[in-house]
Protein backbone atom coordinates (compact mmCIF):
# COMPACT_ATOMS: atom_id res chain seq x y z
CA UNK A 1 134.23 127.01 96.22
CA UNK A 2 135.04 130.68 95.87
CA UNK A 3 136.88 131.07 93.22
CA UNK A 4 138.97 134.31 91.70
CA UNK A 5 140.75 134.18 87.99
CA UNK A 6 143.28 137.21 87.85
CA UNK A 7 143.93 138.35 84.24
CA UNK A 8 145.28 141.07 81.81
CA UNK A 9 142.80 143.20 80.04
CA UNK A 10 143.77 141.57 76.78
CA UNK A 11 142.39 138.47 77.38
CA UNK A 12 139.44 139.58 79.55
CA UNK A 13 136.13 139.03 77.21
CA UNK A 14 138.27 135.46 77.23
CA UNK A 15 138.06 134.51 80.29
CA UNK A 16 134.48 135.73 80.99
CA UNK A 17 133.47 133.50 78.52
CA UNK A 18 135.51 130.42 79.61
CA UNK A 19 134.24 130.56 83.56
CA UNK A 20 130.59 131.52 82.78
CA UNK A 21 129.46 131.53 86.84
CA UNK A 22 132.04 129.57 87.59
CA UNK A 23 134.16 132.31 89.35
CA UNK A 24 135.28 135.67 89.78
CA UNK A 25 137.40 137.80 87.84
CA UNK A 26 139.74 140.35 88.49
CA UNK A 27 141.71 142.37 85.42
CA UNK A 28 144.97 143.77 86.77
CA UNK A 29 146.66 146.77 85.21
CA UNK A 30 148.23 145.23 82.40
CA UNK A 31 147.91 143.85 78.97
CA UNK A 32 148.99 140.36 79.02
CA UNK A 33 148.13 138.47 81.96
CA UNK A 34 151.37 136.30 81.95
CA UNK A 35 153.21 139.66 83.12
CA UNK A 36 151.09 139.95 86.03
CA UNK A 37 153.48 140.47 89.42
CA UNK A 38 152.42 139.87 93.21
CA UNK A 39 152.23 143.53 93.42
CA UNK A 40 150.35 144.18 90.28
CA UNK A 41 148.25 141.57 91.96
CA UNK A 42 148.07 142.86 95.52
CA UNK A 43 147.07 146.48 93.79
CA UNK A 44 144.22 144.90 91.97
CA UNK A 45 142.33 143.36 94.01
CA UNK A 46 142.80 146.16 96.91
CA UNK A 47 141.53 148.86 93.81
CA UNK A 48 138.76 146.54 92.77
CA UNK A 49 137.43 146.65 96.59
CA UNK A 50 136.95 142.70 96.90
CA UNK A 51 135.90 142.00 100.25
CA UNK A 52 135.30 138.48 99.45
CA UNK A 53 137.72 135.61 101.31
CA UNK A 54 138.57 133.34 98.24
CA UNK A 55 139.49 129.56 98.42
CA UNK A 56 142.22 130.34 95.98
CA UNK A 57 143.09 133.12 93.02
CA UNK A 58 144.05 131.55 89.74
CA UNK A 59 146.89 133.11 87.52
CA UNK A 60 147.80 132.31 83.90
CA UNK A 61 150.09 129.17 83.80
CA UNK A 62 152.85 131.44 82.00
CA UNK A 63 153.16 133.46 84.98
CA UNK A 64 156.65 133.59 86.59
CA UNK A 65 157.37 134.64 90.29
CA UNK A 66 157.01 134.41 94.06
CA UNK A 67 153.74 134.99 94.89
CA UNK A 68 154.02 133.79 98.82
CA UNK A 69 153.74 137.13 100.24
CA UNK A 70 150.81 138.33 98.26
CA UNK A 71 149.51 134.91 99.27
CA UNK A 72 149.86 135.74 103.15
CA UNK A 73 148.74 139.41 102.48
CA UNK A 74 145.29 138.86 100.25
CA UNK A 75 144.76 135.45 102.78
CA UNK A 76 144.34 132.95 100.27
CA UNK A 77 146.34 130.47 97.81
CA UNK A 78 147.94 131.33 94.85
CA UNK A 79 147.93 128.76 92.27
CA UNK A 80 148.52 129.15 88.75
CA UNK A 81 145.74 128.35 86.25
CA UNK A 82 146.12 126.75 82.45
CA UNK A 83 148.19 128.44 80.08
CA UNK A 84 145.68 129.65 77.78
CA UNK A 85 141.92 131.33 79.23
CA UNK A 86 140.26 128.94 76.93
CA UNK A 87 141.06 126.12 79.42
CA UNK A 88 140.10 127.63 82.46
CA UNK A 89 136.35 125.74 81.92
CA UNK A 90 137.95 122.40 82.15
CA UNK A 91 140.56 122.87 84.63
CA UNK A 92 136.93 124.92 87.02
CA UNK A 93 135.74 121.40 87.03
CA UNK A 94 138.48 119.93 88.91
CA UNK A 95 138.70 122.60 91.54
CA UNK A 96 138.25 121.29 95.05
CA UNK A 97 139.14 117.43 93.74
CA UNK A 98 142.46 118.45 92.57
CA UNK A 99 145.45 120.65 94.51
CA UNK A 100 146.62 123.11 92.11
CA UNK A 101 150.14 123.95 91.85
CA UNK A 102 152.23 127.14 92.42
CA UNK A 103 154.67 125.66 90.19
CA UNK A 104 152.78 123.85 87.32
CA UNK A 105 150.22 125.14 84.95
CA UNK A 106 147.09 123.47 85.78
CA UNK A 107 146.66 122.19 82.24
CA UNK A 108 149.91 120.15 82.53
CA UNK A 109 148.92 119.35 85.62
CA UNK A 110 145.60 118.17 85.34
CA UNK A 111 147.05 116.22 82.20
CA UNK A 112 148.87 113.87 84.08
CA UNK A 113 146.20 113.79 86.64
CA UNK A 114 143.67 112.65 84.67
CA UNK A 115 146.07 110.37 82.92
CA UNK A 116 147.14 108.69 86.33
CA UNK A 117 143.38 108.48 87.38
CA UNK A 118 142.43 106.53 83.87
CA UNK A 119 145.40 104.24 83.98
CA UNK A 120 144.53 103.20 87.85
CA UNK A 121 140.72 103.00 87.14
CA UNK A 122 142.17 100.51 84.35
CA UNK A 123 144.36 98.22 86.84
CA UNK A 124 141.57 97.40 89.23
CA UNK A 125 138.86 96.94 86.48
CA UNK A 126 141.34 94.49 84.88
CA UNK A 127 142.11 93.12 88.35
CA UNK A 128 138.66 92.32 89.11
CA UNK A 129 137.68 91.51 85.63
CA UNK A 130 136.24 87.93 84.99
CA UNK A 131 137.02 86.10 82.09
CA UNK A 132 136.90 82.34 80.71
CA UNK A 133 140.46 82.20 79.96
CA UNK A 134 143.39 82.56 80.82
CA UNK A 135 146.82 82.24 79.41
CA UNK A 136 149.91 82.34 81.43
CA UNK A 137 148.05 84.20 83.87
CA UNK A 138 146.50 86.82 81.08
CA UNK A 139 142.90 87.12 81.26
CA UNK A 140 141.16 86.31 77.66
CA UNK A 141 137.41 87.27 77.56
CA UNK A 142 134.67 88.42 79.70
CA UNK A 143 134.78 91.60 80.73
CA UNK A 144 138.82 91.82 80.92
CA UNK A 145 140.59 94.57 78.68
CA UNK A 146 141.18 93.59 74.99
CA UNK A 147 144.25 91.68 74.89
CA UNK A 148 147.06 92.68 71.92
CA UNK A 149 148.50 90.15 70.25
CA UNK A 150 151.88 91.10 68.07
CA UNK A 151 152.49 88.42 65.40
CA UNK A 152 157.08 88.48 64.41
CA UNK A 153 156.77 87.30 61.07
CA UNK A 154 158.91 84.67 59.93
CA UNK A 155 160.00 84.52 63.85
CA UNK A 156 160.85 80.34 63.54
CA UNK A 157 163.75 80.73 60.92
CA UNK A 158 165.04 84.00 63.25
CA UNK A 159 168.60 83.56 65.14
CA UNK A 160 167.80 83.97 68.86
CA UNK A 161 169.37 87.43 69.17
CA UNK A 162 167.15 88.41 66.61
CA UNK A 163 163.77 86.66 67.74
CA UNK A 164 164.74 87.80 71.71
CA UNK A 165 165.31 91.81 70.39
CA UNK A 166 161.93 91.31 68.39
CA UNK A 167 159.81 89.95 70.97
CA UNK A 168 161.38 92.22 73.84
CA UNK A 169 160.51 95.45 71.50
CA UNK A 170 156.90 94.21 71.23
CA UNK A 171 156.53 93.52 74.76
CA UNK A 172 157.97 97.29 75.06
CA UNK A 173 155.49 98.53 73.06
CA UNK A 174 152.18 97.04 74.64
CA UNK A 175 151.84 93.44 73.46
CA UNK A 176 150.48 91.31 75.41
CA UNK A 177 150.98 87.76 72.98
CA UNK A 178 153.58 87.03 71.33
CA UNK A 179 152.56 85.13 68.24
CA UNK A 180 155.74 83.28 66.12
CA UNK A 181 154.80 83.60 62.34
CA UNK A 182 155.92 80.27 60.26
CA UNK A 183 156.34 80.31 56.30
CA UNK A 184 155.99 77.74 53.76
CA UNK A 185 159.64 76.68 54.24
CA UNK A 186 159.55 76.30 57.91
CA UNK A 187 160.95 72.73 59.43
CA UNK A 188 159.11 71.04 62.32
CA UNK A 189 162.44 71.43 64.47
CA UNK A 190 162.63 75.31 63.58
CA UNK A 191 159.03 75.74 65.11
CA UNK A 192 159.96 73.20 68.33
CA UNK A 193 163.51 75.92 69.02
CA UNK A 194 161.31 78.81 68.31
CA UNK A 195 158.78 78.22 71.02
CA UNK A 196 161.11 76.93 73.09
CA UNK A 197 163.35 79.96 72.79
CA UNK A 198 160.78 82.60 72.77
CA UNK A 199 159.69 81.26 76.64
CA UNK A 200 162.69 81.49 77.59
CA UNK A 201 162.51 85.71 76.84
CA UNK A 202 159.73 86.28 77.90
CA UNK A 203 156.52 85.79 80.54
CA UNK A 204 154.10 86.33 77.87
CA UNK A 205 151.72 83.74 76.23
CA UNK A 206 153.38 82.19 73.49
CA UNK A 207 151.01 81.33 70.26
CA UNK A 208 152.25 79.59 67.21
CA UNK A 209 151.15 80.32 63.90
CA UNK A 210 150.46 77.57 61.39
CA UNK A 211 148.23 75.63 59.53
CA UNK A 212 150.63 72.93 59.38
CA UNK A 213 149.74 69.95 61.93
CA UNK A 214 153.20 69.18 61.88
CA UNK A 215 154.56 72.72 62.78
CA UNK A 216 151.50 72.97 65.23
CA UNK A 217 152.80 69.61 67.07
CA UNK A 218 155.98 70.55 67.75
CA UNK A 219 155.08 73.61 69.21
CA UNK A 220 152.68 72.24 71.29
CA UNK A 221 155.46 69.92 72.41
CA UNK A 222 157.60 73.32 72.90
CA UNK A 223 155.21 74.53 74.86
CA UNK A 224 153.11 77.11 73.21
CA UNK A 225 149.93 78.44 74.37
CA UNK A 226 148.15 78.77 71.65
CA UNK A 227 147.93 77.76 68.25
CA UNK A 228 146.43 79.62 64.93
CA UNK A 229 145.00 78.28 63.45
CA UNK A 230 142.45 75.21 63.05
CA UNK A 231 139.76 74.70 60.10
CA UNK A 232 138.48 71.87 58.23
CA UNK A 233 141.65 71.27 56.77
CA UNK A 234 144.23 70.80 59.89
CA UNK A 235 141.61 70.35 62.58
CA UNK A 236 141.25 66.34 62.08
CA UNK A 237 144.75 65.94 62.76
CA UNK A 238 145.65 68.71 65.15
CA UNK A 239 142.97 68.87 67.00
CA UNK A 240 143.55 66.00 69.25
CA UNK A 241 147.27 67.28 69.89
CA UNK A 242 145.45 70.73 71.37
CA UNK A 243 142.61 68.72 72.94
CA UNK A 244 146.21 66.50 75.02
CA UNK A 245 147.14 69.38 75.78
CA UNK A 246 144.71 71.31 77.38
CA UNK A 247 146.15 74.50 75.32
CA UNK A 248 144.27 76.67 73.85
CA UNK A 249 143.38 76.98 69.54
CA UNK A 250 141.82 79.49 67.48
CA UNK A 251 139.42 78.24 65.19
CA UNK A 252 138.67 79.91 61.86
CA UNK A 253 136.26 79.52 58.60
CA UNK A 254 137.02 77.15 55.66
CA UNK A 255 137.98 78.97 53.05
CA UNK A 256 134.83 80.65 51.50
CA UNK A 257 134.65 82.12 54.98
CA UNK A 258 131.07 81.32 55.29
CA UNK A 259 129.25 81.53 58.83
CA UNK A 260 128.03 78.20 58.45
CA UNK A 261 131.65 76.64 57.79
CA UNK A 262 132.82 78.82 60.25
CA UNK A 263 129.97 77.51 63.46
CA UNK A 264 130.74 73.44 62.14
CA UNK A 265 134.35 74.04 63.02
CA UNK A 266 133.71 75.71 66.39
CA UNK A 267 131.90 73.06 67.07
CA UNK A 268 133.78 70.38 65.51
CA UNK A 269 136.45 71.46 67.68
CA UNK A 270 134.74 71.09 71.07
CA UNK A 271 133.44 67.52 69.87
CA UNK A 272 137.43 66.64 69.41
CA UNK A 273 137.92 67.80 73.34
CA UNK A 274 139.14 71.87 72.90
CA UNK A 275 138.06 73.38 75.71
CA UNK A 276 140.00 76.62 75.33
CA UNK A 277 138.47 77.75 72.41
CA UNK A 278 138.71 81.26 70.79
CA UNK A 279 137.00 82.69 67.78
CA UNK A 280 138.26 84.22 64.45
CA UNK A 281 135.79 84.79 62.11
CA UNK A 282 138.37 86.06 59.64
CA UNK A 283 137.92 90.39 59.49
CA UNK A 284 138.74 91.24 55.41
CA UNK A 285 140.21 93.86 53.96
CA UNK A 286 139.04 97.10 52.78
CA UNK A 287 137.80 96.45 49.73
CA UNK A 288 137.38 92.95 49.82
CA UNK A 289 134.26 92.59 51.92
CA UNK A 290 134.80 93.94 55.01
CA UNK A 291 131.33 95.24 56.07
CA UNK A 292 130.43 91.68 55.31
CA UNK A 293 133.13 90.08 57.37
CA UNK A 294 132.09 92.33 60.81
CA UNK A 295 128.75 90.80 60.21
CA UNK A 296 129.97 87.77 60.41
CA UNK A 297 131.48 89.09 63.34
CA UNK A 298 128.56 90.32 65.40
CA UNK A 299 126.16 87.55 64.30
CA UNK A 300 128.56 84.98 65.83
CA UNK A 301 129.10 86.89 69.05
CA UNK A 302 125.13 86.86 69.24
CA UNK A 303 125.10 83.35 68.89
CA UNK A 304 127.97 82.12 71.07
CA UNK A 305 128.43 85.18 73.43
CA UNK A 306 130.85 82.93 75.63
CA UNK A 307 133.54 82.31 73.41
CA UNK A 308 136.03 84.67 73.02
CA UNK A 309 136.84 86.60 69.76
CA UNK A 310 139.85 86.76 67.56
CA UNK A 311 140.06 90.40 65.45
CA UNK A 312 142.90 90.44 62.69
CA UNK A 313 143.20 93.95 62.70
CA UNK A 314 146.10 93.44 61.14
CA UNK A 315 144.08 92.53 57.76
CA UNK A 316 142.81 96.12 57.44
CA UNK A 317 145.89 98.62 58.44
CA UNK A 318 148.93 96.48 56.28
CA UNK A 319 146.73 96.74 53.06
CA UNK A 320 145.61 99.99 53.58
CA UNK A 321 148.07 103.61 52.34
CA UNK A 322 146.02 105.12 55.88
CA UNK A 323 147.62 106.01 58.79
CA UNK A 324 146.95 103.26 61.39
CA UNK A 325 146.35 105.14 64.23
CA UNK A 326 142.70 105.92 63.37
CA UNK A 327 141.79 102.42 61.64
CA UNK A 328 143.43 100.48 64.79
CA UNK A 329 140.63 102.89 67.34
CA UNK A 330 138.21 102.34 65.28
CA UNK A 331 138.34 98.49 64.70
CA UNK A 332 139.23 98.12 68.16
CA UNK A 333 135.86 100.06 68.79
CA UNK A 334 133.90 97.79 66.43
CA UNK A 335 135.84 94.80 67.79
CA UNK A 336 134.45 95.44 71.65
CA UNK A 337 130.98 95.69 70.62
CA UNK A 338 131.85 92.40 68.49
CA UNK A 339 133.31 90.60 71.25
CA UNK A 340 136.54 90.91 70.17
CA UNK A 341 139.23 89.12 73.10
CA UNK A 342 142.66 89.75 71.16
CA UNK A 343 143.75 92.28 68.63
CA UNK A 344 145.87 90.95 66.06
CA UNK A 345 148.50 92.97 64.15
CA UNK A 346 151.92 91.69 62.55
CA UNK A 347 153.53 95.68 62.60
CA UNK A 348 155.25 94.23 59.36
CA UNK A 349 154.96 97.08 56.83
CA UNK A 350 156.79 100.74 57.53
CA UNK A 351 153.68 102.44 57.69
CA UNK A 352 151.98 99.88 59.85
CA UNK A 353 154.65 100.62 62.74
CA UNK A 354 153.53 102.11 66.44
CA UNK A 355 150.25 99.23 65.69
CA UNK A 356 150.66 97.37 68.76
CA UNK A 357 151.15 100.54 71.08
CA UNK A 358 148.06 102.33 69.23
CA UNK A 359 145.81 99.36 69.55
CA UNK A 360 146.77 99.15 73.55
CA UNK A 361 146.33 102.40 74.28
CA UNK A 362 142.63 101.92 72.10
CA UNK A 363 141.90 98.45 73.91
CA UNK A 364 142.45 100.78 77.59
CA UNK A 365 139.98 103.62 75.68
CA UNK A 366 137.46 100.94 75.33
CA UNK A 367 137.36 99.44 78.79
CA UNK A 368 137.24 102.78 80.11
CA UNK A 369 134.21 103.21 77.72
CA UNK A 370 132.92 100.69 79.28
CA UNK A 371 133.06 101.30 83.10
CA UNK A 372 131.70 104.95 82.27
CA UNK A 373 128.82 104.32 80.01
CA UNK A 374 130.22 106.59 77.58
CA UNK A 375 131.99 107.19 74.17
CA UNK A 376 135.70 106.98 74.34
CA UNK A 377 136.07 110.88 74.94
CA UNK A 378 137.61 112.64 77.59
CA UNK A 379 138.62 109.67 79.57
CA UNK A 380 142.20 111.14 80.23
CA UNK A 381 144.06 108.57 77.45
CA UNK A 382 143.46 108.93 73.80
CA UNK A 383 144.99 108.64 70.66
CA UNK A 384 144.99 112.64 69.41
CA UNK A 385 148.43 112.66 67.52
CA UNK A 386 147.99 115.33 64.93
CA UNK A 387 144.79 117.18 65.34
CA UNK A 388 143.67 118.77 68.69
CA UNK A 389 140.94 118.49 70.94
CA UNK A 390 140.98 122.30 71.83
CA UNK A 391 142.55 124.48 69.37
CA UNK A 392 144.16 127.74 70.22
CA UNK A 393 142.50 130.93 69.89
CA UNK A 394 143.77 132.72 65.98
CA UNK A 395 144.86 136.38 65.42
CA UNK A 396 144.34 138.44 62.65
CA UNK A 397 146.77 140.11 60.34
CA UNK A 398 148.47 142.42 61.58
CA UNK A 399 148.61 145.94 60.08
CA UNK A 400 151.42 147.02 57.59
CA UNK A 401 152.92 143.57 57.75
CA UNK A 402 156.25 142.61 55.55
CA UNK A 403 156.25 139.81 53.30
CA UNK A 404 158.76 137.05 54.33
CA UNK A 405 161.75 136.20 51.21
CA UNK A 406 164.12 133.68 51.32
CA UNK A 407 167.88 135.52 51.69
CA UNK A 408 169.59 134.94 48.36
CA UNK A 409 173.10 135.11 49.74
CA UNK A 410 173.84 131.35 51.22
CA UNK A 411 177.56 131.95 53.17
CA UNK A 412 179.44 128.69 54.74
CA UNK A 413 179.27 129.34 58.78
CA UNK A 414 183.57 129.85 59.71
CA UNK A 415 182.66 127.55 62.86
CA UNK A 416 181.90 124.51 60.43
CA UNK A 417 179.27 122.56 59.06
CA UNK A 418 177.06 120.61 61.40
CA UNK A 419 175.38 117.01 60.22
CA UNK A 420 172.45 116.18 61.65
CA UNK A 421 170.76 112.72 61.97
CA UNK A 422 168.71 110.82 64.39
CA UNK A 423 169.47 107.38 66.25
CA UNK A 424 165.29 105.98 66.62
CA UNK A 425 164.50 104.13 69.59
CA UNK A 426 163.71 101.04 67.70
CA UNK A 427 162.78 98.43 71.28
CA UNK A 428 160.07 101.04 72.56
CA UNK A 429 159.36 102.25 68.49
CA UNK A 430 158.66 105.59 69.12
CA UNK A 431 161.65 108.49 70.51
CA UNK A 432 165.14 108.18 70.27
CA UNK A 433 167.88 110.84 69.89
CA UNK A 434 169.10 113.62 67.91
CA UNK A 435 172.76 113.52 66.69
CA UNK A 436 174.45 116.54 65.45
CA UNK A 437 177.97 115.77 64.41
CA UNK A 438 180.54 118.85 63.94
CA UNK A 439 184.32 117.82 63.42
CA UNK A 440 185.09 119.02 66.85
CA UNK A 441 182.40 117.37 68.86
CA UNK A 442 179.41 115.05 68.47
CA UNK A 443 176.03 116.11 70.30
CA UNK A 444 173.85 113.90 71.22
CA UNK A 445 170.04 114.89 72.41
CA UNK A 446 166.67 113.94 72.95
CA UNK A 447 165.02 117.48 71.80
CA UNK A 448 165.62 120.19 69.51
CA UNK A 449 165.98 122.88 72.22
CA UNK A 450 169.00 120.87 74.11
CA UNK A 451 170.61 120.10 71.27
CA UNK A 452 170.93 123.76 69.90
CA UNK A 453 171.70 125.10 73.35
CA UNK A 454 174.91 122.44 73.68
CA UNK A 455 175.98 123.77 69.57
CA UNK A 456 175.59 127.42 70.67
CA UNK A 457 177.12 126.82 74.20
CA UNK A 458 180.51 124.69 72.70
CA UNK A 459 180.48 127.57 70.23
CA UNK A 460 179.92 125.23 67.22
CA UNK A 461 177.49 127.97 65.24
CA UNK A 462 179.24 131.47 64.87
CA UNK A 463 176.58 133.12 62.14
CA UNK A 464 172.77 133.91 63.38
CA UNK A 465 171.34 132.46 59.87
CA UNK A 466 173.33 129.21 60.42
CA UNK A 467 171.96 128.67 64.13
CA UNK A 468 167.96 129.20 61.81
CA UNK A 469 168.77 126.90 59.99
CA UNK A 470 169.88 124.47 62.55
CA UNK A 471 166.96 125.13 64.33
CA UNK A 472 164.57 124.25 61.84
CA UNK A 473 166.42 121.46 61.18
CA UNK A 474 167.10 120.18 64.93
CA UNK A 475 162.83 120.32 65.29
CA UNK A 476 162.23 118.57 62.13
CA UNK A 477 164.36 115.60 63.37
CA UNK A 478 162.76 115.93 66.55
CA UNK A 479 159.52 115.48 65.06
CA UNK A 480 160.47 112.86 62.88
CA UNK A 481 161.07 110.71 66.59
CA UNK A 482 158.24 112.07 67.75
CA UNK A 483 156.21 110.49 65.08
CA UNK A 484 157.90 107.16 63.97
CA UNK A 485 159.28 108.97 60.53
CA UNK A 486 162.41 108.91 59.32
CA UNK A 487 164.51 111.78 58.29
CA UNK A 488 167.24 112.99 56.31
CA UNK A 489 168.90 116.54 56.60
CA UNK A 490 167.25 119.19 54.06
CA UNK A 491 164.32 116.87 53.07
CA UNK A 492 160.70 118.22 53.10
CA UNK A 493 158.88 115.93 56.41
């Protein structure tokens, strides 16, 4: 394809160096290329002589305006480009597979693209995935995508309001399971109403979670799909009860956590009649033998290749002051070349929130891994929150520059004070809204920039260093529901 980027002579040497061969370029007569109008345009590329007919001319995403007639007078499309010239060498590499937009920068564009592409290359792998398992029509195993399973702790002694909004906010989030966490004071009949209860909200596989044969009998009885867990200890007495059933069990070490103990009650289990079986070989905490514990991982998956895997992330990210979002892609990463089925997490400490979405959005990374033959990079999905993948170009100093100082004169804004606060999303666990109270009026947002603009239009803000400080404020909040924090007016984030 013939290709030609239009530009401002600022960001010229830029550009050249983004495109390489990839295209022309054409620098109008101006500095930034964001001001760049269809005459400027039309006046460029007549100066510059181009006889060439080009497929399309690429502007900076930041440019604003008609560009139709200059269209219709330099015979080709006008589309606009990324915002930034450092992008222009990805976005090259979708021209001719992708229609650009007059409307939307290409990066944006191409974001959601890519995105859509991934997610749909996702569905039909999934669809056509084969797998020896399946629970309530899930696939477990094979070569299906990693399954997430959210564990509600303490979910048998829950009201049913309070077990339905739990297991409808994981199932919001990504989960795929629904596992019902039992304590040491849980009845039979508590485990029997929870099951029974819990498949009543929702579709998804139910699994019960106990090493109590009583517990574990009663939800069988219930209903549930699957039961954690079964070891020497439980496996005697519960094992027929799963074998009855036809449900399926998740078997685990004794409790030295040994390979050996761990292979006699796999197999101990199929001898009692469990067909559906699925493997935990227990992963341990940093610090407490982990690199021993994914060997015991990967030299089980070499010897029983069939059976699917259980992986506890869970284990690592609640005893661990990390944030999860790069120990759940990681252990998900370990756990598919491990043979990991299901990816376990409880989401029961503060900082161990947004698990179950980060370890779906890894499990999708790692069948797209897959499919391509590559490492989980630039599949359209990932799990960048804080750091970037391309980082914008930095400036110098400029010359003669004033040092910033706080004012110290603090004056009370004649309009009034304004309170701000945020309302989280807590069913989805990430987003939400931004609340600023005032004594004449209550705004309510999901951004920073909506928020302020409703203040400043009701007339709410009257002094210029008031509506700063709001703004500051406003963003903070906003970031605090962007990331799952929470926040409190005038506190550091």
């Amino acid at each position: 394809m013939k290709i030609l980027i239009a530009t401002g002579r600022l960001a010229e040497n830029t550009v050249r160096k983004a495109i390489g061969e990839k295209a022309d370029i054409l620098v109008a007569d101006i500095d930034i290329a964001a001001f760049i109008t269809p005459k400027k345009l039309i006046m460029a590329f007549q100066e510059a002589g181009l006889s060439k007919i080009y497929d399309f001319i690429l502007l900076s995403g930041l440019v604003a305006g008609d560009f139709s007639k200059a269209s219709e007078e330099l015979g080709c499309k006008i589309r606009l480009g990324p915002k930034h010239a450092y992008d222009l060498g990805f976005v090259l590499q979708f021209a001719g597979k992708v229609e650009f937009s007059e409307k939307v920068p290409a990066c944006e564009l191409l974001a959601d693209v890519r995105k859509e592409m991934a997610i749909e290359l996702i569905r039909k792998t999934e669809e056509g995935a084969l797998s020896p398992l399946t629970l309530r029509g899930v696939k477990i195993g094979g070569k299906a995508r990693m399954k997430v399973m959210g564990e509600i702790v303490g979910a048998m002694e829950m009201d049913a309001p309070a077990l339905q909004a739990k297991i409808e906010a994981f199932i919001a989030r990504g989960a795929d399971i629904i596992d019902l966490g039992a304590t040491l004071n849980t009845l039979p009949e508590q485990a029997k109403r929870a099951v029974s209860l819990a498949k009543t909200f929702t579709k998804a596989p139910i699994s019960i979670d106990t090493l109590d044969p009583e517990l574990i009998k009663e939800g069988v009885e219930a209903g549930a799909d699957l039961v954690l867990s079964l070891n020497s200890t439980n496996l005697e007495t519960a094992g027929p009860i799963i074998a009855r059933a036809g449900i399926a069990a998740v078997i685990i070490p004794d409790e030295e956590r040994s390979l050996e103990s761990f292979v006699r009650n796999v197999e101990a289990a199929r001898r009692l009649g469990i067909e559906k079986i699925i493997a935990d070989p227990v992963l341990d905490p940093v610090g407490h033998n982990i690199t021993e514990s994914i060997v015991r991982y990967y030299e089980f998956h070499r010897m029983y290749p069939e059976i699917p895997v259980f992986l506890g992330v869970g284990n690592v990210t609640e005893l661990m002051d990390v944030d999860t979002i790069g120990v759940n892609a990681m252990l998900c990463g370990i756990g598919a070349e491990a043979g990991a089925s299901i990816l376990f997490t409880p989401e029961f400490s503060d900082k161990a929130q947004g698990s179950i979405r980060e370890l779906k959005r890894a499990s999708e990374m790692m069948m797209l891994s897959s499919v391509r033959e590559s490492s989980p990079k630039d599949l359209g999905l990932d799990l960048l929150c804080i750091k970037e993948k391309r980082r914008r170009p930095d400036f110098p100093l400029p010359e003669n520059a004033i040092q910033a100082r706080p004012s110290k004169i603090w004056r009370v804004d004649p309009a009034g004070p304004v309170r701000i606060r945020i309302v989280p999303d807590i069913r989805n666990g990430n987003g939400g809204l931004i609340v600023a109270e005032h004594e004449k009026a209550s705004v309510v947002g999901k951004n920073a920039r909506e928020v302020m603009d409703s203040l400043l239009e009701l007339e709410l803000v009257s002094r210029l260093d008031h509506a700063a400080y709001l703004g500051r404020e406003l963003e903070k909040a906003e970031l605090a529901l962007q990331f799952n924090r929470s926040y409190a007016q005038d506190d550091e984030f």
